[in-house]
Protein backbone atom coordinates (compact mmCIF):
# COMPACT_ATOMS: atom_id res chain seq x y z
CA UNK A 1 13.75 -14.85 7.77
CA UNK A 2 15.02 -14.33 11.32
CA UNK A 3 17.64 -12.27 10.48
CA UNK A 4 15.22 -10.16 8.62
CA UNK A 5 12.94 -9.73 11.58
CA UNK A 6 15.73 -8.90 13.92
CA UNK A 7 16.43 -6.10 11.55
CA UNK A 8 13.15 -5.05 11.91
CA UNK A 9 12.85 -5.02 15.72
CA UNK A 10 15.89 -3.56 16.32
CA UNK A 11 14.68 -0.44 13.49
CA UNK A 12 11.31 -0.41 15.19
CA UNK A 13 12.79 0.15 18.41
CA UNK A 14 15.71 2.47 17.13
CA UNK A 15 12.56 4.64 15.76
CA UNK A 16 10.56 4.40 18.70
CA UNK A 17 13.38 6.48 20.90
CA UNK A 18 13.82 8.77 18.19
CA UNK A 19 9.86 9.79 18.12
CA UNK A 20 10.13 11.29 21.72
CA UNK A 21 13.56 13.35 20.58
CA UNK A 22 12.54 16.96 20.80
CA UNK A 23 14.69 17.83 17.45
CA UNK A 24 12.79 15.13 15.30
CA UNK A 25 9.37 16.52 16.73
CA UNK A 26 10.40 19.71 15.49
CA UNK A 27 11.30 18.41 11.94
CA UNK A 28 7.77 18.01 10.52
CA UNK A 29 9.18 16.18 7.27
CA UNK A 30 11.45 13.38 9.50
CA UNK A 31 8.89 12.89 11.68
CA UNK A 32 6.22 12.12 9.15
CA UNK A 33 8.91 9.66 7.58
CA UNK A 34 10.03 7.90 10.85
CA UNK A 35 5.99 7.92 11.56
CA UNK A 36 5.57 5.76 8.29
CA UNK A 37 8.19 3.76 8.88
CA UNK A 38 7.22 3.07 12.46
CA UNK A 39 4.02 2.12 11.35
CA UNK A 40 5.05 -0.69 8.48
CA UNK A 41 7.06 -2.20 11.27
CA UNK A 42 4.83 -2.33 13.42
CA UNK A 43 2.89 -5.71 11.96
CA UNK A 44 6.30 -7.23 11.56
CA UNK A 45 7.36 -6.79 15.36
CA UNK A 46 4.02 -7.49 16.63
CA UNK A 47 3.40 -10.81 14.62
CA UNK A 48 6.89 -11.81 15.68
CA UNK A 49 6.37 -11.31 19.59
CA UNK A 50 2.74 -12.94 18.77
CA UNK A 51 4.96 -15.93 17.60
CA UNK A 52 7.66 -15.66 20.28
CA UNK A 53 5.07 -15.87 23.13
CA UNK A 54 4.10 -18.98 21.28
CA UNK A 55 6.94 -20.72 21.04
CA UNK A 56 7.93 -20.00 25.04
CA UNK A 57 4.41 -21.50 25.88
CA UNK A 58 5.34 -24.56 23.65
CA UNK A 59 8.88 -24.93 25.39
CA UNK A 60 6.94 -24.53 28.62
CA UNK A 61 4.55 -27.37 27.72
CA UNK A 62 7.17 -29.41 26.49
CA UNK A 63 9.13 -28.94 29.81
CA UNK A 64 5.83 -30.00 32.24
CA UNK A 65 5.69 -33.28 30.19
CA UNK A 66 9.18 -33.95 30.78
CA UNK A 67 8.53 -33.66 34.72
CA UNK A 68 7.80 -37.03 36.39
CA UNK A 69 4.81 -37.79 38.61
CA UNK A 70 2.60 -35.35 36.55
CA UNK A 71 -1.24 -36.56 36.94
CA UNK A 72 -3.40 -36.76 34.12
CA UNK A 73 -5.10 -34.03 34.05
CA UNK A 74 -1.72 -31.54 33.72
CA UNK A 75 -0.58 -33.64 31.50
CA UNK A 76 -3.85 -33.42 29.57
CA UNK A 77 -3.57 -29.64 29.55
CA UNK A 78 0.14 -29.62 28.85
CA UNK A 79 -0.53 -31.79 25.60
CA UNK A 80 -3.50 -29.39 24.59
CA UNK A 81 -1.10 -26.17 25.06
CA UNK A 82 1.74 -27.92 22.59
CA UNK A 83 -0.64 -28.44 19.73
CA UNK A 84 -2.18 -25.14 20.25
CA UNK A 85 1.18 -23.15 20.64
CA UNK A 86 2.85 -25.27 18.05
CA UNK A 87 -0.62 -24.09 15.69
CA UNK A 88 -0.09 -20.90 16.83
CA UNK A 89 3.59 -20.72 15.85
CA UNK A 90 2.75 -22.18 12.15
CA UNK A 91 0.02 -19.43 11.22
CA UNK A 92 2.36 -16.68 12.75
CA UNK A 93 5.26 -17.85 10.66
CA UNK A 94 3.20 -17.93 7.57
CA UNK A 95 1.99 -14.58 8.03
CA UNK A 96 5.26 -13.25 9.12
CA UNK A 97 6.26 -14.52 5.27
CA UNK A 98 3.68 -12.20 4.06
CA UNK A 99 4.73 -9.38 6.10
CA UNK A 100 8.27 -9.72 4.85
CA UNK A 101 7.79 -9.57 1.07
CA UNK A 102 8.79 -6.71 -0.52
CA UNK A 103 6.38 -3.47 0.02
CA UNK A 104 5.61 -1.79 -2.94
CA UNK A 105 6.59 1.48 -2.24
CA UNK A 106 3.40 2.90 -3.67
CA UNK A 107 0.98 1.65 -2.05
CA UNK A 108 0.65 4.03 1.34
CA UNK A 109 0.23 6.62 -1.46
CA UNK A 110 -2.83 8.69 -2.67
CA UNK A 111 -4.11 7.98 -5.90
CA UNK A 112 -5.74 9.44 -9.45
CA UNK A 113 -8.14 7.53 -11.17
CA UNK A 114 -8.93 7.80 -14.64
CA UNK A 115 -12.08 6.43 -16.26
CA UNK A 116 -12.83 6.73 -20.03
CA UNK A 117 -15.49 5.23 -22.14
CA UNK A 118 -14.32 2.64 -24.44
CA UNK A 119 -16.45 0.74 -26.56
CA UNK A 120 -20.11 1.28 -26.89
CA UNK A 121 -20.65 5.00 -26.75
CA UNK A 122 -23.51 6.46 -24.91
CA UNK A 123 -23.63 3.22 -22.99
CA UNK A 124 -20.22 3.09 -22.14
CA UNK A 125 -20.31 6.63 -20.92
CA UNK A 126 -23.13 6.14 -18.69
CA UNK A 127 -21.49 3.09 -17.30
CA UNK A 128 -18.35 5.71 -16.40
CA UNK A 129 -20.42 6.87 -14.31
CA UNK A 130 -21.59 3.60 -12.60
CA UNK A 131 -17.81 3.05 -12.16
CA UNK A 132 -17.39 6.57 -10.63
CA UNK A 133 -20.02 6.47 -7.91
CA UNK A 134 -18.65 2.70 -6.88
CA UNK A 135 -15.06 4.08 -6.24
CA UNK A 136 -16.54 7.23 -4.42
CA UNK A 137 -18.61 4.78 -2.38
CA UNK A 138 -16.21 2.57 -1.54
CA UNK A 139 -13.94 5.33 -0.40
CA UNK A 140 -16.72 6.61 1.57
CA UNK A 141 -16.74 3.09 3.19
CA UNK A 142 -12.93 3.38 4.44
CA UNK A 143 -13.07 6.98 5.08
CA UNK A 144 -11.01 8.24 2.57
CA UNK A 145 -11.48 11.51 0.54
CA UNK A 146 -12.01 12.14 -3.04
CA UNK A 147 -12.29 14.83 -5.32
CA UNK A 148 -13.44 15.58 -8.70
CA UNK A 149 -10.25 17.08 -10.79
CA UNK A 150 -11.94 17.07 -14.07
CA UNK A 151 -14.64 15.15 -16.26
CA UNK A 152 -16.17 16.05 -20.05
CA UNK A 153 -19.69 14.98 -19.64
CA UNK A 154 -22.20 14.02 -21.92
CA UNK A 155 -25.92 15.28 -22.36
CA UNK A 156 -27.88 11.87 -20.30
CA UNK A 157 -25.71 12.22 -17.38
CA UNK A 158 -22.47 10.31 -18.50
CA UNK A 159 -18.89 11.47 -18.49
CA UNK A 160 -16.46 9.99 -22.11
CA UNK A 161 -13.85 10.61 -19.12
CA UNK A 162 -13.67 11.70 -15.56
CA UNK A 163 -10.54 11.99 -13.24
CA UNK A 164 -10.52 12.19 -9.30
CA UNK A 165 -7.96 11.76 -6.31
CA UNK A 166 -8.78 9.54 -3.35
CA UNK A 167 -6.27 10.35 -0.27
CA UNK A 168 -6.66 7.83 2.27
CA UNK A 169 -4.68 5.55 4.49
CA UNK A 170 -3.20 2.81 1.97
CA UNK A 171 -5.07 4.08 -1.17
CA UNK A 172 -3.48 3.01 -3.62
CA UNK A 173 -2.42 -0.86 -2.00
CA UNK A 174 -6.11 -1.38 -2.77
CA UNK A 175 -7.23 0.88 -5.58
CA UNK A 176 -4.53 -0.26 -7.57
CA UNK A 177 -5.92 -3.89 -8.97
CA UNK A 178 -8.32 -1.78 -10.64
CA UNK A 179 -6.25 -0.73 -13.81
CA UNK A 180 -7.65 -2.43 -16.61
CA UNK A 181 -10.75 -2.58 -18.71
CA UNK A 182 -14.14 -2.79 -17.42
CA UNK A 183 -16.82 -5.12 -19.56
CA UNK A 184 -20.60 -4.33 -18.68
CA UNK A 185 -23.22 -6.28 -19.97
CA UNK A 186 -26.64 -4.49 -19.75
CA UNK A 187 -29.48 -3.51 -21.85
CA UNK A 188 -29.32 0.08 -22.49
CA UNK A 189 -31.71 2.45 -21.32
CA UNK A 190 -32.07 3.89 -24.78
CA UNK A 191 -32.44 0.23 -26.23
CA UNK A 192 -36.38 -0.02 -27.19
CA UNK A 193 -35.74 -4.01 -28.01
CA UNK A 194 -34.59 -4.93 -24.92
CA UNK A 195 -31.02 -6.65 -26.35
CA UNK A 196 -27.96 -6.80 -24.45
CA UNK A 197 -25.52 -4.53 -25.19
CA UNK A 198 -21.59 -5.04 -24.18
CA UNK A 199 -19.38 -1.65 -23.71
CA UNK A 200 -16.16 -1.48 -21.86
CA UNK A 201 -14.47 1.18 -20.02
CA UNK A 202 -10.89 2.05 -19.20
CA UNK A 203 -9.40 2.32 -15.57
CA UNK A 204 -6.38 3.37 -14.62
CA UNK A 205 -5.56 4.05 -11.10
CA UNK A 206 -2.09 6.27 -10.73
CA UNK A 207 -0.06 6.69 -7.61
CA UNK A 208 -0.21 10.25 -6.70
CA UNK A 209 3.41 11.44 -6.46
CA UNK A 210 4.77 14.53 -4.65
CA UNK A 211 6.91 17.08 -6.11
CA UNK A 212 10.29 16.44 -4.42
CA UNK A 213 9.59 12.72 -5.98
CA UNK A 214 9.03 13.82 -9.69
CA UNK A 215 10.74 17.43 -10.96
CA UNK A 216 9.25 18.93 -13.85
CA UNK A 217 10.87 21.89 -15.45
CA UNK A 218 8.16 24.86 -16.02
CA UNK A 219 10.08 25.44 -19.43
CA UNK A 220 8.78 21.66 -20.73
CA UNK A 221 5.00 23.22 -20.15
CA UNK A 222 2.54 24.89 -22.66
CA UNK A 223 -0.11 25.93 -21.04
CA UNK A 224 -3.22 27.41 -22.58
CA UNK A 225 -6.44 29.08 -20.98
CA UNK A 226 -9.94 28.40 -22.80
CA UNK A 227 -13.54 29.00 -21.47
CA UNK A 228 -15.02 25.96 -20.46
CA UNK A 229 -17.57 23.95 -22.11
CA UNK A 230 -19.86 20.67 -21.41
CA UNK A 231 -23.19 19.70 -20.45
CA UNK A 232 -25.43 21.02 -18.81
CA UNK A 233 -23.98 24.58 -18.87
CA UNK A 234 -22.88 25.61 -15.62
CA UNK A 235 -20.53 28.18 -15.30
CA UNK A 236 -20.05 27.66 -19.45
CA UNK A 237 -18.62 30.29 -22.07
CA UNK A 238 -18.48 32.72 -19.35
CA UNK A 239 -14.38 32.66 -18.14
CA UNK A 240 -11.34 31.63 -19.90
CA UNK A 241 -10.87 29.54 -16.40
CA UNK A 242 -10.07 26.32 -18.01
CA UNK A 243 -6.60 24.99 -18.49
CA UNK A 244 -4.89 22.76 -20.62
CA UNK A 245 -1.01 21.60 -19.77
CA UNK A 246 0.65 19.78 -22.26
CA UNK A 247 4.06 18.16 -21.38
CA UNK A 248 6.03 19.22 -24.60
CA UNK A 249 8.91 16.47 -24.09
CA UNK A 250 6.72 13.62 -23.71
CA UNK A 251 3.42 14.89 -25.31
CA UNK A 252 1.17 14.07 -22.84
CA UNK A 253 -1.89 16.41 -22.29
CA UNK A 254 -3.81 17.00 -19.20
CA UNK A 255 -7.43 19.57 -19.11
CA UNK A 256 -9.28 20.63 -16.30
CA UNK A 257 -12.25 22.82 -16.34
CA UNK A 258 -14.28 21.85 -13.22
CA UNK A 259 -13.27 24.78 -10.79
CA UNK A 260 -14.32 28.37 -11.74
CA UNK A 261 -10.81 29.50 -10.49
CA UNK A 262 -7.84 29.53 -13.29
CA UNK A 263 -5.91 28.90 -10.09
CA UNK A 264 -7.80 25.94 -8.93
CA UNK A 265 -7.87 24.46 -12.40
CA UNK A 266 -4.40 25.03 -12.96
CA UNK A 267 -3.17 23.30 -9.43
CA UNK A 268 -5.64 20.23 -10.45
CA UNK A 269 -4.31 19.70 -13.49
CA UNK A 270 -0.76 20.13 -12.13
CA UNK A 271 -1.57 17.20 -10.16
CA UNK A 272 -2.42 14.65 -12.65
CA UNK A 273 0.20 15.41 -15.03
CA UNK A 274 2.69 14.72 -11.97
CA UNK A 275 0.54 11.69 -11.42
CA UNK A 276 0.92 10.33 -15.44
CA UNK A 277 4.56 11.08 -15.50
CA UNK A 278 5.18 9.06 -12.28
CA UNK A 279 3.16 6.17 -13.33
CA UNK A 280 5.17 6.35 -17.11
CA UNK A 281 8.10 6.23 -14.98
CA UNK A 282 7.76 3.52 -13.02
CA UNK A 283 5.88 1.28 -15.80
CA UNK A 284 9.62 2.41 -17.22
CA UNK A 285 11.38 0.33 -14.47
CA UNK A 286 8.54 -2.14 -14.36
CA UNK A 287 8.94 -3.16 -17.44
CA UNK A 288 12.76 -3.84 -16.76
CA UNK A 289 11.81 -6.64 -15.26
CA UNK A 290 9.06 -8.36 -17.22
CA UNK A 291 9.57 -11.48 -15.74
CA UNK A 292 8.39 -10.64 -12.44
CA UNK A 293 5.50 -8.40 -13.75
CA UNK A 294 3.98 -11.80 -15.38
CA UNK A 295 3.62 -12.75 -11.83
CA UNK A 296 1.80 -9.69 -10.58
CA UNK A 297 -2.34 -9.92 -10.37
CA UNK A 298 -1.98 -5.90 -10.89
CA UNK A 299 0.15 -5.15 -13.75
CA UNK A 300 -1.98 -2.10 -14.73
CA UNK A 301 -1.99 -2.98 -17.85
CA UNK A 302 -4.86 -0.76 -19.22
CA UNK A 303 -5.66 -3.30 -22.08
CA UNK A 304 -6.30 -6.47 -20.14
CA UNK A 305 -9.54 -7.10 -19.78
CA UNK A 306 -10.21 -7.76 -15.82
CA UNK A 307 -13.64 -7.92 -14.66
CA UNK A 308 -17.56 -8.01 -16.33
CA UNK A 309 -20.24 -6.92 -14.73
CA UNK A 310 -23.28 -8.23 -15.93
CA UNK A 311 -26.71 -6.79 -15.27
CA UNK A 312 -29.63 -9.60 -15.92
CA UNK A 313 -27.62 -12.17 -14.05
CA UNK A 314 -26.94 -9.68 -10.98
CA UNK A 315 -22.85 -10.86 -11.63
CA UNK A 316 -19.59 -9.81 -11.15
CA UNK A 317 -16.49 -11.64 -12.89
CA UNK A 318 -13.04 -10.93 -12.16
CA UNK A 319 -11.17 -12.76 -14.88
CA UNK A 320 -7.58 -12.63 -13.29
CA UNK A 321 -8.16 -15.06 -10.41
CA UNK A 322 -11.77 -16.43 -11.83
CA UNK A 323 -13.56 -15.20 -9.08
CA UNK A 324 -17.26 -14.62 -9.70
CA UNK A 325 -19.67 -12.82 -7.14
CA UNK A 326 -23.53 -12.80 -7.24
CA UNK A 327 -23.75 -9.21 -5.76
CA UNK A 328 -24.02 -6.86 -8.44
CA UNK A 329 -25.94 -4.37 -6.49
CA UNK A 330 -23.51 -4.17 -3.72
CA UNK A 331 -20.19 -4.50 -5.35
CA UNK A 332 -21.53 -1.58 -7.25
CA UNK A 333 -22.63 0.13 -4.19
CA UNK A 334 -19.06 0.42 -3.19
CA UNK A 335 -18.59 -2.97 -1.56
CA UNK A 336 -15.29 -3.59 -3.35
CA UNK A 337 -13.81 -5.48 -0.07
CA UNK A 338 -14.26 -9.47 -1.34
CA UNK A 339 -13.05 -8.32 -4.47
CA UNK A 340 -9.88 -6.70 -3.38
CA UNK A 341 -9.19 -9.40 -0.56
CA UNK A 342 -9.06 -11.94 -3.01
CA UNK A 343 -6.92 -10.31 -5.52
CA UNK A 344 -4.32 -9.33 -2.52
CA UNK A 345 -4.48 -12.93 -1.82
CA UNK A 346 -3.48 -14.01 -4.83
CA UNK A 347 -0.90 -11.60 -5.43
CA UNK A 348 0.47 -12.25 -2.55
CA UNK A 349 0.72 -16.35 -3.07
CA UNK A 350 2.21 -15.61 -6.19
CA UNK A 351 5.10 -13.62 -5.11
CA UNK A 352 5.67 -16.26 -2.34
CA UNK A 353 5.65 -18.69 -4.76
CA UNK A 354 8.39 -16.35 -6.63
CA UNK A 355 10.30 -15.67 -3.47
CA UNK A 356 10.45 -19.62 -2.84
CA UNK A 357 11.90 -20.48 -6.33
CA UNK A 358 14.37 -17.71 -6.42
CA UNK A 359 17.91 -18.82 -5.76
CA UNK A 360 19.41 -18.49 -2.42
């Protein structure tokens, strides 16, 4: 571990001269990479001079208890200082083991998320929706962006599918335990009887990639204009502004009617093909190495079922770590924070557990 976090000091300082060199502020591109470097080293160095200062105020202790003639009361204050510096130097060296695993490259990355109804039709529309306003929320919360890049909505307000991007500082580290499916447990608002109905609906949360990360040949694209359609008719049957992009070597499809500019439309949908391709690429690698997936909280995978929400008791079950809150209203308010702590938690224990058991 300590040679690891002299690597890291000596790269965080390395960086820090190169920020004030008058040819890397110039170079917009290196900068913004030495920038994100410089700033996922920064917790490392800090938490490790946070631990060195520690351990010199333990050796320091340790040295006024080895003078002679030292009344009680120094020696009271000397013995208080060990514990609390040796304390100290346990948490920071725990953390520090956090800090070290490996990053997942994705996760300072903007993201795409993609909700669909599942089962329960109507319902499960309406509860796309629900889902849609809690992410918006909750990125309204951390003061990240989003925007609508296309939806097909249905006639009492619901969407079968909606997609939108959230760019924000670390998007994606958090956004991305959401991939799964959905379970609500409500009685409809078209349900005279007053039963309780069970839909689901499908999340997945993509990494947004850039186009020097993921090429895509303009010859593999058909693209086709149509005039747009939905409810409530705004802007409907009057333009051929909508676009659809299909991929023609992997067949994958992507439709976006929501601007009134083919241009706008065409740039959206751009972006969430690039998005899908990325993601198919890297569950690609992923799934390489199944072993260590098993151990992830956030595989992605869009057919596990992850978390119920469920209306008459006010509760919210996430099935992967068996947490259950009793705060309906506000997790769906956009107070995701308890939620997402406690999955990072876990994921993280579990690949310290991994790290731990692998072989030297």
């Amino acid at each position: 571990m300590l040679d690891k976090i002299g690597a890291a000091e000596s790269r965080y300082e390395e960086i820090g001269n190169l920020l004030t060199d008058p040819g890397v502020l110039n170079d917009n591109q290196r900068y913004r990479d030495l920038m994100k470097e410089y700033k996922t080293l920064t917790p490392i160095v800090e938490k490790y001079r946070e631990y060195a200062a520690a351990q010199a105020a333990l050796q320091e202790a340790k040295d006024l208890l080895d003078e002679s003639g030292l009344d009680r009361d120094l020696q009271e204050m000397a013995r208080e200082q060990l514990e609390e510096s040796r304390e100290r130097m346990e948490t920071c060296a725990g953390e520090l083991k956090i800090l070290l695993l490996p990053r997942d490259p994705n996760d300072e990355k903007n993201v795409i998320v993609e909700i669909r109804g599942g089962a329960g039709g109507e319902e499960a529309a309406l509860f796309v929706a629900v889902l849609y306003r809690m992410y918006t929320l909750y990125g309204e919360r951390r003061g990240w962006k989003s925007e609508r890049m296309g939806a097909n909505e249905t006639e009492l307000g619901g969407f079968k599918e909606i997609s939108f991007s959230i760019d924000g500082d670390g998007a994606y580290s958090r956004l991305k335990y959401e991939s799964g499916v959905h379970r609500v447990q409500r009685v409809p608002e078209t349900e005279s009887q007053g039963r309780i109905h069970t839909s689901t609906v499908t999340v997945a949360v993509l990494p947004e990639a850039e186009e020097v990360e993921l090429e895509i040949d303009p010859k593999d694209l058909q693209i086709d204009t149509y005039r747009s359609s939905g409810a409530g008719g705004q802007h409907v049957n009057k333009t051929s502004s909508a676009i659809r992009i299909t991929h023609l070597p992997t067949g994958t499809v992507v439709e976006c009617q929501d601007e009134r500019s083919q241009y706008k439309n065409k740039e959206k949908a751009m972006r969430v093909l690039r998005s899908r391709l990325y993601e198919a690429k890297l569950r690609r690698q992923t799934d390489q190495i199944a072993a260590q997936r098993r151990l992830q909280v956030g595989t992605g995978d869009r057919s596990e079922r992850i978390r119920t929400y469920n209306y008459p008791q006010g509760r919210v079950t996430d099935h992967r770590i068996g947490l259950t809150l009793y705060k309906l209203d506000a997790v769906l308010g956009g107070d995701l924070d308890e939620l997402t702590d406690a999955l990072i938690t876990y994921d993280q224990a579990q690949k310290l557990s991994a790290a731990q058991d692998a072989p030297a």
